[in-house]
Protein backbone atom coordinates (compact mmCIF):
# COMPACT_ATOMS: atom_id res chain seq x y z
CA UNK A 1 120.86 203.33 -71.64
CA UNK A 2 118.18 201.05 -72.47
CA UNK A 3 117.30 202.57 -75.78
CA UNK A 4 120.96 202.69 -76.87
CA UNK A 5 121.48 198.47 -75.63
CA UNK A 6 118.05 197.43 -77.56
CA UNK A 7 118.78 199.43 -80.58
CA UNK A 8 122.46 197.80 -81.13
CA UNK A 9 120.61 194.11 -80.51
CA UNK A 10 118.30 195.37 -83.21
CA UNK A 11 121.10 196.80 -85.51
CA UNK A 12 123.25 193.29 -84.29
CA UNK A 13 120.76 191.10 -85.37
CA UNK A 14 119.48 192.82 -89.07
CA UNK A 15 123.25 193.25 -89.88
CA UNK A 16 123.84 189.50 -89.42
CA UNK A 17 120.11 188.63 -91.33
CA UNK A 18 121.12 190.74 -94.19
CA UNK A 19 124.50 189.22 -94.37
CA UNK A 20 122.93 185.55 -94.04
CA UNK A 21 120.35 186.49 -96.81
CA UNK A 22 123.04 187.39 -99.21
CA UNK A 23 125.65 184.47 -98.30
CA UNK A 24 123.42 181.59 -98.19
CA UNK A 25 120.56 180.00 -100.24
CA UNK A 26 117.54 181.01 -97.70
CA UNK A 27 114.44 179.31 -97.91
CA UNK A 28 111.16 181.82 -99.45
CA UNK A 29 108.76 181.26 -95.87
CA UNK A 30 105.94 182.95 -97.93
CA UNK A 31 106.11 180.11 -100.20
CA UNK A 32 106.82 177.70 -97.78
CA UNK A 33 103.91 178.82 -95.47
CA UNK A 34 101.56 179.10 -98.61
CA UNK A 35 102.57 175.40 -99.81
CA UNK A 36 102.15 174.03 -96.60
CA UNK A 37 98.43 176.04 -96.00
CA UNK A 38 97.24 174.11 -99.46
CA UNK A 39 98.50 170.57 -98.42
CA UNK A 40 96.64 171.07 -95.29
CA UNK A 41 93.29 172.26 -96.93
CA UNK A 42 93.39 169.24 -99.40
CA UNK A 43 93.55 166.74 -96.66
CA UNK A 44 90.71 168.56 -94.68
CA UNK A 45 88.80 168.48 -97.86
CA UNK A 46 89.46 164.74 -98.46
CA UNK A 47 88.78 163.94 -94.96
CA UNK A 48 86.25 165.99 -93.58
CA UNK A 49 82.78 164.39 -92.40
CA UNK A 50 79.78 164.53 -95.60
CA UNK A 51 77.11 167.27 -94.55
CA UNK A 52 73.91 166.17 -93.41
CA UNK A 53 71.02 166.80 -95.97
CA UNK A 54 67.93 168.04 -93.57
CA UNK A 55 64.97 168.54 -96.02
């Protein structure tokens, strides 16, 4: 019984992502996710402390 319950949520739930996918203007998250990985870098880079030269 608990195979059959889980697989229906499963089926429920890609049924209703596929149908939301095609129906609405959904947002790329690997582009999103990329975009916001640069902006962070660039302010790491701009902030971040200067090495220490040990000769």
């Amino acid at each position: 019984m608990g195979i059959i319950r889980s697989s229906f949520s499963f089926l429920l739930g890609v049924g209703c992502g596929v149908y939301i996918a095609q129906n609405y203007e959904v947002p790329n998250i690997k582009k999103l996710v990329s975009t916001w990985m640069l902006k962070t870098k660039d302010i790491e880079e701009t902030y971040r402390k200067p090495k220490k030269d040990e000769d």
